[in-house]
C-alpha atoms as a PDB file:
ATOM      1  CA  UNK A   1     -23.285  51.147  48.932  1.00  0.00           C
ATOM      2  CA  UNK A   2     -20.694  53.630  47.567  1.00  0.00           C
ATOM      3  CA  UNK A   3     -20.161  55.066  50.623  1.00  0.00           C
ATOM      4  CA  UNK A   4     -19.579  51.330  52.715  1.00  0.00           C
ATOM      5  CA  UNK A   5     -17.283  50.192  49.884  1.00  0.00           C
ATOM      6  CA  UNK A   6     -14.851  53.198  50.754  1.00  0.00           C
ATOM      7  CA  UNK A   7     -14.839  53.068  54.256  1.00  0.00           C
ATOM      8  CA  UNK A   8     -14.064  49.363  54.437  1.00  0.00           C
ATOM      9  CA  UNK A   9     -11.219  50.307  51.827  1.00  0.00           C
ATOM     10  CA  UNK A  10      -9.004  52.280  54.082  1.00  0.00           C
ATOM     11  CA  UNK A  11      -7.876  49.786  56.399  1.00  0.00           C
ATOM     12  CA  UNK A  12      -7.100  47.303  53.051  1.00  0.00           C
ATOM     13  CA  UNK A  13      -5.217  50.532  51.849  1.00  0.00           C
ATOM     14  CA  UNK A  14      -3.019  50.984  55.840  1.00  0.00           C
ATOM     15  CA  UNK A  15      -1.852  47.091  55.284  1.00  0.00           C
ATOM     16  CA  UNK A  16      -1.138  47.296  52.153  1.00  0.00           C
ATOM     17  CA  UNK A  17       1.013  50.088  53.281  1.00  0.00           C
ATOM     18  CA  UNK A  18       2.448  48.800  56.577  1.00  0.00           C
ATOM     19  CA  UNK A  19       3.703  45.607  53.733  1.00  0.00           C
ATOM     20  CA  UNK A  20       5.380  47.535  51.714  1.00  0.00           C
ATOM     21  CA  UNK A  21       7.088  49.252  54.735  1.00  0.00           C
ATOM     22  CA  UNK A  22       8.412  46.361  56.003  1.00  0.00           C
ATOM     23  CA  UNK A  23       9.243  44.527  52.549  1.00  0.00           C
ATOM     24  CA  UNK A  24      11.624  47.576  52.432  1.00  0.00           C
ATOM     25  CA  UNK A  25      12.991  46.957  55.432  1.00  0.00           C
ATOM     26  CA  UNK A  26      14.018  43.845  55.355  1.00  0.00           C
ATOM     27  CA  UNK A  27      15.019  44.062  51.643  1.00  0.00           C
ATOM     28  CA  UNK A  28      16.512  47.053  50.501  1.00  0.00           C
ATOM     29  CA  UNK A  29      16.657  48.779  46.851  1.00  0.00           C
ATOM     30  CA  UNK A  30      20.406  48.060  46.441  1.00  0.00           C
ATOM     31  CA  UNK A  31      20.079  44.445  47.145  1.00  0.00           C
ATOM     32  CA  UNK A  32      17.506  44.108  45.287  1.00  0.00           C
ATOM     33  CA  UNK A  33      19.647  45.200  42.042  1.00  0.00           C
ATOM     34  CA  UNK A  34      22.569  43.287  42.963  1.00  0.00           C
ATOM     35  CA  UNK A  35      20.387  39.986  43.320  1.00  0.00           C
ATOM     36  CA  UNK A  36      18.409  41.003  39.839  1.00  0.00           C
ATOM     37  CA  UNK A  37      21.313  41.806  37.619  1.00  0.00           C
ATOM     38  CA  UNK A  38      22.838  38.336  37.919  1.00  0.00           C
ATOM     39  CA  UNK A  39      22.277  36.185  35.348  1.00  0.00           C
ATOM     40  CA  UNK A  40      20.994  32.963  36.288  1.00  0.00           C
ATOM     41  CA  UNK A  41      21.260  31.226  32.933  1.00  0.00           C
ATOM     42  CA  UNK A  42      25.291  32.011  32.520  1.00  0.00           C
ATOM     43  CA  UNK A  43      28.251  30.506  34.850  1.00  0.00           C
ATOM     44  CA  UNK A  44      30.489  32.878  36.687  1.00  0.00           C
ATOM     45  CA  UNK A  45      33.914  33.294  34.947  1.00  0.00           C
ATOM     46  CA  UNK A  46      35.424  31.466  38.131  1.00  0.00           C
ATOM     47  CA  UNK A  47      33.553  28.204  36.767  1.00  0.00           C
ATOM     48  CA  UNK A  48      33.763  29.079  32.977  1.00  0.00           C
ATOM     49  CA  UNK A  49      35.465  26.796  30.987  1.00  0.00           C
ATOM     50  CA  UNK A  50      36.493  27.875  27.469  1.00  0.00           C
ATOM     51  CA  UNK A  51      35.591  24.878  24.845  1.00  0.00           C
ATOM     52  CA  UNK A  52      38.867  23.568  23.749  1.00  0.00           C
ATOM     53  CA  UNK A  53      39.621  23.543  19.731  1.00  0.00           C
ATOM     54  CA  UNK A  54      41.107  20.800  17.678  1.00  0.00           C
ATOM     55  CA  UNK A  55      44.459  21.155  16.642  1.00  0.00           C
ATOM     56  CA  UNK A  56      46.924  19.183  14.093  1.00  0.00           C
ATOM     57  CA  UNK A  57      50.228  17.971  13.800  1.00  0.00           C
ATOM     58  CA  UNK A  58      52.342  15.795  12.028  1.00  0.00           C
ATOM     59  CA  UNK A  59      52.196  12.174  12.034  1.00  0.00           C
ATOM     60  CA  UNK A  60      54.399  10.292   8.989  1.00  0.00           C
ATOM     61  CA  UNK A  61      54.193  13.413   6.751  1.00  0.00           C
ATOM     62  CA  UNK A  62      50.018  13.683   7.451  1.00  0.00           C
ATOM     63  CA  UNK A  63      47.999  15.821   9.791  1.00  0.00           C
ATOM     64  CA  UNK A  64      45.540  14.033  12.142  1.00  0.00           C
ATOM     65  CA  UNK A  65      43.249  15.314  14.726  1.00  0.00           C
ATOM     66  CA  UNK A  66      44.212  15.040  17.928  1.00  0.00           C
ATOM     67  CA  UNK A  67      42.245  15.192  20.998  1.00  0.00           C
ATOM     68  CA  UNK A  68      40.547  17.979  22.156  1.00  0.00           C
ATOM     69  CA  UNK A  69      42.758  20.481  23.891  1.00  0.00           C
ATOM     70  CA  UNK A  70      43.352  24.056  25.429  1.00  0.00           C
ATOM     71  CA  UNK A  71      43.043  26.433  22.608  1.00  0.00           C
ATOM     72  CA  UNK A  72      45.474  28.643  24.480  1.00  0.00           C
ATOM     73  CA  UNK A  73      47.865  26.222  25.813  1.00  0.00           C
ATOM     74  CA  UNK A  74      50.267  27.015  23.124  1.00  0.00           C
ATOM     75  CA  UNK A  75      51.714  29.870  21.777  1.00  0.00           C
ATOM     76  CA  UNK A  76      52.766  31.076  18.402  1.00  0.00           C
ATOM     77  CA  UNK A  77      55.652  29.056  17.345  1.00  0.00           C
ATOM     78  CA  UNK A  78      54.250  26.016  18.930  1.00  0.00           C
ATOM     79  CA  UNK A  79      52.360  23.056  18.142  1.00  0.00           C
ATOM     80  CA  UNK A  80      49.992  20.112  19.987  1.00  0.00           C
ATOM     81  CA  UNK A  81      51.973  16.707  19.442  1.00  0.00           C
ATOM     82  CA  UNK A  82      51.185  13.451  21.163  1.00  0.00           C
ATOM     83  CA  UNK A  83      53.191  12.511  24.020  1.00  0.00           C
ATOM     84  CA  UNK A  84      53.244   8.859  26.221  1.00  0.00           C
ATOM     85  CA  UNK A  85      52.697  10.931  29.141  1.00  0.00           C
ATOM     86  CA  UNK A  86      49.848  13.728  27.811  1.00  0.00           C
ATOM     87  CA  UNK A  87      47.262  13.437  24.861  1.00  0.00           C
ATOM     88  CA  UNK A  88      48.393  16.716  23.949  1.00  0.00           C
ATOM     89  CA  UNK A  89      52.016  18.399  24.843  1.00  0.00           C
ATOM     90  CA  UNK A  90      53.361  21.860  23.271  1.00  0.00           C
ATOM     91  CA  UNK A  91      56.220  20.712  20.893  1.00  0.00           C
ATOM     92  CA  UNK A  92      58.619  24.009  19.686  1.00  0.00           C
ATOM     93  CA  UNK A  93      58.807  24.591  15.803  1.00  0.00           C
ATOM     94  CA  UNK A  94      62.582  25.923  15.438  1.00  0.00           C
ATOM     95  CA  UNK A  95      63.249  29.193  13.942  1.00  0.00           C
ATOM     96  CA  UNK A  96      64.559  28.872  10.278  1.00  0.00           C
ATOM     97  CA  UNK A  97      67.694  28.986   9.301  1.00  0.00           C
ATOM     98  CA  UNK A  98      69.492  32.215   8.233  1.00  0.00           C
ATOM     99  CA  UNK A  99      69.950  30.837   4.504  1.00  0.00           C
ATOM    100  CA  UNK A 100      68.248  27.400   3.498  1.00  0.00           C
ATOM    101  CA  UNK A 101      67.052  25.350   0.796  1.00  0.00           C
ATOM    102  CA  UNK A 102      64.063  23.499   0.002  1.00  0.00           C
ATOM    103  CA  UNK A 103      63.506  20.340  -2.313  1.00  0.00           C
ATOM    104  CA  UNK A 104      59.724  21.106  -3.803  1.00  0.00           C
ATOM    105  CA  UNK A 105      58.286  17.980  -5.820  1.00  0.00           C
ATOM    106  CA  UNK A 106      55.422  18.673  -8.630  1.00  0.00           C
ATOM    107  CA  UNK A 107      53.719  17.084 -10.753  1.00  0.00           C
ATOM    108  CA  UNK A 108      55.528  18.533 -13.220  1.00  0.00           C
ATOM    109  CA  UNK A 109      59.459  18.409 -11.534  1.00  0.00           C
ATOM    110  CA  UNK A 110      61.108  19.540  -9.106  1.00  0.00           C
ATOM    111  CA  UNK A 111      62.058  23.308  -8.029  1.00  0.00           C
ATOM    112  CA  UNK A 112      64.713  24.180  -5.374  1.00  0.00           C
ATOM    113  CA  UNK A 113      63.968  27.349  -3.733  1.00  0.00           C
ATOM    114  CA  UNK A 114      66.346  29.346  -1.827  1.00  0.00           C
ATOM    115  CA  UNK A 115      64.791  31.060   1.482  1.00  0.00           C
ATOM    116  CA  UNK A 116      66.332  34.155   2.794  1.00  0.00           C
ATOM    117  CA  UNK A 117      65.361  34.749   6.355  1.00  0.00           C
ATOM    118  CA  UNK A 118      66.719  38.502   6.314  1.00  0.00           C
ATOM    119  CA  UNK A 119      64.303  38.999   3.693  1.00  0.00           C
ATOM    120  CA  UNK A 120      61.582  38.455   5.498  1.00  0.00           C
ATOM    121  CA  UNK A 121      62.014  36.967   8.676  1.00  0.00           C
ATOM    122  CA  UNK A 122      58.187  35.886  10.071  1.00  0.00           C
ATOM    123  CA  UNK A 123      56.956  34.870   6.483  1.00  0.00           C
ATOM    124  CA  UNK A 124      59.891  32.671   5.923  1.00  0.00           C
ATOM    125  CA  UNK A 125      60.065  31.338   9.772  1.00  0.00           C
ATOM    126  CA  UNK A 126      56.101  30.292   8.471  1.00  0.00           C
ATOM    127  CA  UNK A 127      57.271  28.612   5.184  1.00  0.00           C
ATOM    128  CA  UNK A 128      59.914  26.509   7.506  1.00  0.00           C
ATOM    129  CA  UNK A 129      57.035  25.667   9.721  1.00  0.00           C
ATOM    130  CA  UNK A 130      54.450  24.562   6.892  1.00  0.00           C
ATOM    131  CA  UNK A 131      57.242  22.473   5.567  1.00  0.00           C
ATOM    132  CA  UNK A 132      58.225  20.945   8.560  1.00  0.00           C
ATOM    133  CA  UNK A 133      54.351  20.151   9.207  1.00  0.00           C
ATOM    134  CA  UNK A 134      53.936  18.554   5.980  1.00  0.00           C
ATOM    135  CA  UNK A 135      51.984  21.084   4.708  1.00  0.00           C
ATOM    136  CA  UNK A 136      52.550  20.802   1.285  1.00  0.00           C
ATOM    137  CA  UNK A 137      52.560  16.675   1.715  1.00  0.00           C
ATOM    138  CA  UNK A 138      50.290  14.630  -0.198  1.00  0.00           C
ATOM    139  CA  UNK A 139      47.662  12.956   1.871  1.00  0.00           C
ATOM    140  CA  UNK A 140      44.972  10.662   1.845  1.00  0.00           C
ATOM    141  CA  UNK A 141      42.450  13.094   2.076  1.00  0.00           C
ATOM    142  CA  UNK A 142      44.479  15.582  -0.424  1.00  0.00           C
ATOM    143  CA  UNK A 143      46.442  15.013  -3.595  1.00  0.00           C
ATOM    144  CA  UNK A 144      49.087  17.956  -2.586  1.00  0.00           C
ATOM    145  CA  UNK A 145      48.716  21.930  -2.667  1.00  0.00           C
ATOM    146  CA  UNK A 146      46.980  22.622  -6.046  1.00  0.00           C
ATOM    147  CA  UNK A 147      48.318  25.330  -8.018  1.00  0.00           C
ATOM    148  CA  UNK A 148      45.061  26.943  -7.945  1.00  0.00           C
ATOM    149  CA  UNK A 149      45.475  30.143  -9.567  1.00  0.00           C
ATOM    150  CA  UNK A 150      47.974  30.172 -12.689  1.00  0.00           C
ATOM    151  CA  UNK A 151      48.034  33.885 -14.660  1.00  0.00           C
ATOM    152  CA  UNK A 152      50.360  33.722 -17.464  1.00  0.00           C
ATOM    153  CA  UNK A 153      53.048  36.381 -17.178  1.00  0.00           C
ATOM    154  CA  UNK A 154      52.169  37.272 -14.080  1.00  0.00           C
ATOM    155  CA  UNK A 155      52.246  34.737 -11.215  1.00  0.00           C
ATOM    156  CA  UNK A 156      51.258  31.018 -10.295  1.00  0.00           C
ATOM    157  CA  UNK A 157      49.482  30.636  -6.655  1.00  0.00           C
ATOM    158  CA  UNK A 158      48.630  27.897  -3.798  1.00  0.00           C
ATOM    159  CA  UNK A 159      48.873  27.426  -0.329  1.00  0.00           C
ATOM    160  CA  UNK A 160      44.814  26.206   0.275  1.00  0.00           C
ATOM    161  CA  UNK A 161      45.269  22.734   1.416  1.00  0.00           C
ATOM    162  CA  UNK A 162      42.757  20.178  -0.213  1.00  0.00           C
ATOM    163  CA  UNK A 163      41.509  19.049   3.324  1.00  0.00           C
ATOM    164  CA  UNK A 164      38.831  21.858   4.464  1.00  0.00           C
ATOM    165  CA  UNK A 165      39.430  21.423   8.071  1.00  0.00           C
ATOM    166  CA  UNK A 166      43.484  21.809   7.602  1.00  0.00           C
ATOM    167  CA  UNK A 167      42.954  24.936   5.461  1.00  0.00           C
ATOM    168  CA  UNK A 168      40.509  26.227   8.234  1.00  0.00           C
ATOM    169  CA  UNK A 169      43.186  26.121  10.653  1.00  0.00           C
ATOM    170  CA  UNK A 170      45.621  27.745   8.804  1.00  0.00           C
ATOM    171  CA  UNK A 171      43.396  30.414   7.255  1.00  0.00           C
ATOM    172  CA  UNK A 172      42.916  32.129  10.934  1.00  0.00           C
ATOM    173  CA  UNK A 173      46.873  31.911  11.640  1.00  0.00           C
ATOM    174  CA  UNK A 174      47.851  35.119  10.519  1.00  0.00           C
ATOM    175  CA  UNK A 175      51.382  36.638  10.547  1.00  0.00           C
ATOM    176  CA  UNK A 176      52.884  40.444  10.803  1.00  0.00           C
ATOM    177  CA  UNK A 177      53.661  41.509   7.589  1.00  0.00           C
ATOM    178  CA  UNK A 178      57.819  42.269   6.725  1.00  0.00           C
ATOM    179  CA  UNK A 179      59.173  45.168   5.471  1.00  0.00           C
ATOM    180  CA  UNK A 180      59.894  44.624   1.644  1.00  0.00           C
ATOM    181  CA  UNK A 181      63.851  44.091   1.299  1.00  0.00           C
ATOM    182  CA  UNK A 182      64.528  42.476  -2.395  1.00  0.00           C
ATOM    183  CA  UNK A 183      62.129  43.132  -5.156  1.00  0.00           C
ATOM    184  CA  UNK A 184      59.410  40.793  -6.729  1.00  0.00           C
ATOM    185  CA  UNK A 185      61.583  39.009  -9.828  1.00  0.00           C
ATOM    186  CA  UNK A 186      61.036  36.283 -12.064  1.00  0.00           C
ATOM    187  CA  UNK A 187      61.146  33.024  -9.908  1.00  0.00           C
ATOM    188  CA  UNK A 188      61.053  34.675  -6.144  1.00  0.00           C
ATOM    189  CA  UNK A 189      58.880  33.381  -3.589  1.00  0.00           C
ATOM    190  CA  UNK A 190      56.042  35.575  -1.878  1.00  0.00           C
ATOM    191  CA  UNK A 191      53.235  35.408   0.281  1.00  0.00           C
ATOM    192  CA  UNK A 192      49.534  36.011  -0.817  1.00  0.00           C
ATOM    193  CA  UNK A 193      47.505  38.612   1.062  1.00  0.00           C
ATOM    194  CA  UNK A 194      44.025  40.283   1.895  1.00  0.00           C
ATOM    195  CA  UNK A 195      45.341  43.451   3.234  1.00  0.00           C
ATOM    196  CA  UNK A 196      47.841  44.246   5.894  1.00  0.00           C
ATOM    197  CA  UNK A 197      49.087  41.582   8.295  1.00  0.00           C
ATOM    198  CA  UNK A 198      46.999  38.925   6.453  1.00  0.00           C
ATOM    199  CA  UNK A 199      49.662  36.044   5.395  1.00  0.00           C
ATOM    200  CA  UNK A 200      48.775  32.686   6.897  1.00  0.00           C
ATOM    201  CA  UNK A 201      49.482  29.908   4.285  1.00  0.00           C
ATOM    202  CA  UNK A 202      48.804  30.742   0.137  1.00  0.00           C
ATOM    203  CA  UNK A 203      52.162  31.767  -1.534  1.00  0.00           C
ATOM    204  CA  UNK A 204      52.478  33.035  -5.361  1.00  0.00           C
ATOM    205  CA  UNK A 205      56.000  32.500  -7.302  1.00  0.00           C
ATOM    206  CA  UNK A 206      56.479  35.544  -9.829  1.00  0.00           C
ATOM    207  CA  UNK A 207      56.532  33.999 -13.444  1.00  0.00           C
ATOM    208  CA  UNK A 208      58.052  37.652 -14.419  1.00  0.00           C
ATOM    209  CA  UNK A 209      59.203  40.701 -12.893  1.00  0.00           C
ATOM    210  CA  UNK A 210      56.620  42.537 -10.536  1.00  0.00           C
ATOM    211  CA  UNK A 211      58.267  45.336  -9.224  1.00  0.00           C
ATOM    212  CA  UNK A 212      55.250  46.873  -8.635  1.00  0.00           C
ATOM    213  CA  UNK A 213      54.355  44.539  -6.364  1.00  0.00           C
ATOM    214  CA  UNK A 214      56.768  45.541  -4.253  1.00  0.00           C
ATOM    215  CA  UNK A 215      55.068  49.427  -3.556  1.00  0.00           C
ATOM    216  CA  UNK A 216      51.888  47.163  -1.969  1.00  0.00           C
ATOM    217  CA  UNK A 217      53.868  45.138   0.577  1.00  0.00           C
ATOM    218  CA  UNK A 218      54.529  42.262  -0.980  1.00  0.00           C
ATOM    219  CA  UNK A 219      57.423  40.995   0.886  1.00  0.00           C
ATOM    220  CA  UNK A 220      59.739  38.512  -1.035  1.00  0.00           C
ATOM    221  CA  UNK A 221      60.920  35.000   0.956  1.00  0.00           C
ATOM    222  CA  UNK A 222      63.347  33.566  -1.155  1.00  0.00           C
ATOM    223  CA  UNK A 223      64.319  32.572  -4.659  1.00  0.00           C
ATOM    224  CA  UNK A 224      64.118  29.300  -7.374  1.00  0.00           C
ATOM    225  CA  UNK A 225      68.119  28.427  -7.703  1.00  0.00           C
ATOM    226  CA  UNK A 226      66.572  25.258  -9.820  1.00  0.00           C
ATOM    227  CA  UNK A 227      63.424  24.363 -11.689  1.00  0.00           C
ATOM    228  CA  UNK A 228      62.341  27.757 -13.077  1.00  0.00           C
ATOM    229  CA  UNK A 229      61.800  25.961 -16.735  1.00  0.00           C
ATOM    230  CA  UNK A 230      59.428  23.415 -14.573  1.00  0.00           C
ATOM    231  CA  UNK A 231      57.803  25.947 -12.805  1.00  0.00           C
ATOM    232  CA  UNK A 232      56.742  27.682 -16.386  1.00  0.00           C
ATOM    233  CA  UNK A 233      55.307  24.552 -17.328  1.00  0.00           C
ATOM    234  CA  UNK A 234      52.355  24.250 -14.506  1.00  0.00           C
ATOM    235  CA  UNK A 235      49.068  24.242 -16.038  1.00  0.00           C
ATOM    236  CA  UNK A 236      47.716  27.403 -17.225  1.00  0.00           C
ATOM    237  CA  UNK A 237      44.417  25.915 -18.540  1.00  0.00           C
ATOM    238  CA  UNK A 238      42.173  27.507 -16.047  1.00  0.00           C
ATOM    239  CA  UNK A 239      43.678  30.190 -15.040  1.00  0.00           C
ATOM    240  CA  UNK A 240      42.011  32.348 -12.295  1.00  0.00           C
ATOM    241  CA  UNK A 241      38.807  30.511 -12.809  1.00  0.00           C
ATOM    242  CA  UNK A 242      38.712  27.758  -9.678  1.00  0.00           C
ATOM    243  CA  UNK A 243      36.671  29.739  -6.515  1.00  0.00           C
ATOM    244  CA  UNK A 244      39.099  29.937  -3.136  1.00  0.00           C
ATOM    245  CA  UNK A 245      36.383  30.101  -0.884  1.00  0.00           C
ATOM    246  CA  UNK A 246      35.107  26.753  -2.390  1.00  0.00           C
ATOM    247  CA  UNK A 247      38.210  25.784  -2.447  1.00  0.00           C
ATOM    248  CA  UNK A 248      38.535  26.326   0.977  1.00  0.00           C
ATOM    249  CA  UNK A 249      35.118  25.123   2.159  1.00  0.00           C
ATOM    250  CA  UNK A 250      34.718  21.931  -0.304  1.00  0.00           C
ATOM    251  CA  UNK A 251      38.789  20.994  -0.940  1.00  0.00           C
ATOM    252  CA  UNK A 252      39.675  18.198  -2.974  1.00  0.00           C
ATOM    253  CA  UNK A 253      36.627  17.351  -4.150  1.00  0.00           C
ATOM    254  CA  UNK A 254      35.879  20.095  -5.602  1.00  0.00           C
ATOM    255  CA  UNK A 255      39.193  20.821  -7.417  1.00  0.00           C
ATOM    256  CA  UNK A 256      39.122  16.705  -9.041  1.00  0.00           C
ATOM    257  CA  UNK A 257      34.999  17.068  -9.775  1.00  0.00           C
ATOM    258  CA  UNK A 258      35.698  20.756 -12.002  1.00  0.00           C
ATOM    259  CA  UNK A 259      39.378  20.939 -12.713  1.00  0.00           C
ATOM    260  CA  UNK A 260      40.738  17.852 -13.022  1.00  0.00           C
ATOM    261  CA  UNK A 261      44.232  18.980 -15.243  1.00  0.00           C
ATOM    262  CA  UNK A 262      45.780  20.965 -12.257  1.00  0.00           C
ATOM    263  CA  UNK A 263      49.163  20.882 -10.980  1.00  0.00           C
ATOM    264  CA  UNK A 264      50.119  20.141  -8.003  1.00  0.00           C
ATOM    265  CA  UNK A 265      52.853  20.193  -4.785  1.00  0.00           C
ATOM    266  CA  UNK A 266      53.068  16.631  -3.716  1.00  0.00           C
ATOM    267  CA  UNK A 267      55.687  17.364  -1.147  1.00  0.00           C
ATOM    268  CA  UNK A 268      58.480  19.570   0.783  1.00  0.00           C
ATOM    269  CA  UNK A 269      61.109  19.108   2.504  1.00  0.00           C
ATOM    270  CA  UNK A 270      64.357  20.667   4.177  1.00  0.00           C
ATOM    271  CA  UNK A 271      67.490  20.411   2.119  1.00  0.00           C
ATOM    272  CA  UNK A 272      69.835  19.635   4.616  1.00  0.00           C
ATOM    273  CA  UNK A 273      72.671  21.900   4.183  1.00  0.00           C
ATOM    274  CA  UNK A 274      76.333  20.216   3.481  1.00  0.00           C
END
């Protein structure tokens, strides 16, 4: 029986083969790989389409979403606003000016600050942007920019917005860091950081001379010319204790719900210049 079973096996064994043979033929190795290493499950990049990200802009002092858009349609220096013609259009945020002034309203008075755009020329060109967006506006989802972070003889911080999805935005619009030009002093402007080229939107004004801020970078914008007795009355009480990244992820709600007695920025504007 052994001996049947392998001589019946050979000619299963020649097709077998003759199959392969031609299966080579008529498909061979390389197009084989080219056919296998496609993948199936993913579009080609002539038919990808990148999913478009909401953007603001400003609408009566207020950000609003808009509809969805072309992440990339515009570039730095540029923001969606509605058009008659277009749901979205590319609308050109102006350079600041050389030397102005802006009108900031707290709860606790009113500071005019001085801007400097040799100082620092892309953190200032920001500030003029986030005031002409209405940044620093109150809203109705946000009561103003919260002094958040208040360090007696040292400095007094914001710049998170108290809408979460506004200060998402902003968080991921970084700018090139200056070279540092005039010195941290009592009552001069500055940009926050994380580390180099890291400024997008939180600010700090000196409450006292920081010249050693200086040596780490810390590029100055501008200077208060009125209001530096108003800005050493915001509300110490707690400190460095409120969390950012709450801050960031929860807003408004969670500044009212744990610290209630903060000051705020309930708006900015553009002194026009006589």
């Amino acid at each position: 029986m052994v001996g049947r079973r392998s001589s019946s096996f050979v000619p299963v064994l020649v097709l077998v083969l003759m199959g392969g043979f031609l299966y080579l033929v008529l498909y061979p190795p390389e197009t084989q790989r080219q056919e296998d290493t496609r993948d199936v499950s993913s579009p080609s990049k002539d038919n990808e389409v990148e999913e478009p990200k909401k953007r603001f802009h400003r609408t009566e002092n207020n950000f609003e979403r808009l509809c969805k858009c072309d992440a990339n349609a515009c570039e730095y220096g540029k923001i969606f606003d509605k058009s008659p013609e277009s749901c979205c259009v590319c609308v050109a945020v102006d350079r600041s000016p050389n030397v102005f002034h802006i009108s900031m309203v707290t709860t606790k008075g009113e500071i005019i600050i001085e801007m400097h755009r040799e100082w620092s020329p892309e953190g200032v060109d920001r500030v003029y942007e986030l005031v002409k967006l209405g940044f620093c506006d109150t809203t109705e989802t946000s009561r103003g920019l919260a002094f958040f972070r208040v360090v007696p003889n040292f400095v007094v911080q914001f710049g998170i917005h108290g809408d979460p999805s506004i200060s998402s935005y902003w968080r991921n619009q970084h700018i090139p860091d200056d070279p540092v030009v005039e010195s941290n002093l009592e009552g001069y402007l500055t940009f926050a950081s994380a580390g180099p080229n890291t400024r997008t939107s939180q600010l700090f004004f000196n409450l006292v001379n920081n010249p050693f801020l200086d040596k780490s970078g810390f590029s100055p914008l501008g200077k208060i010319v009125s209001g530096l007795e108003t800005l050493r009355q915001i509300n110490s009480q707690y400190k460095e204790k409120p969390n950012q990244g709450q801050l960031q992820t929860t807003g408004q709600e969670y500044l009212d719900a744990s610290f209630p007695n903060l000051d705020y920025i309930t708006r900015c504007s553009i002194q026009e210049e006589p």
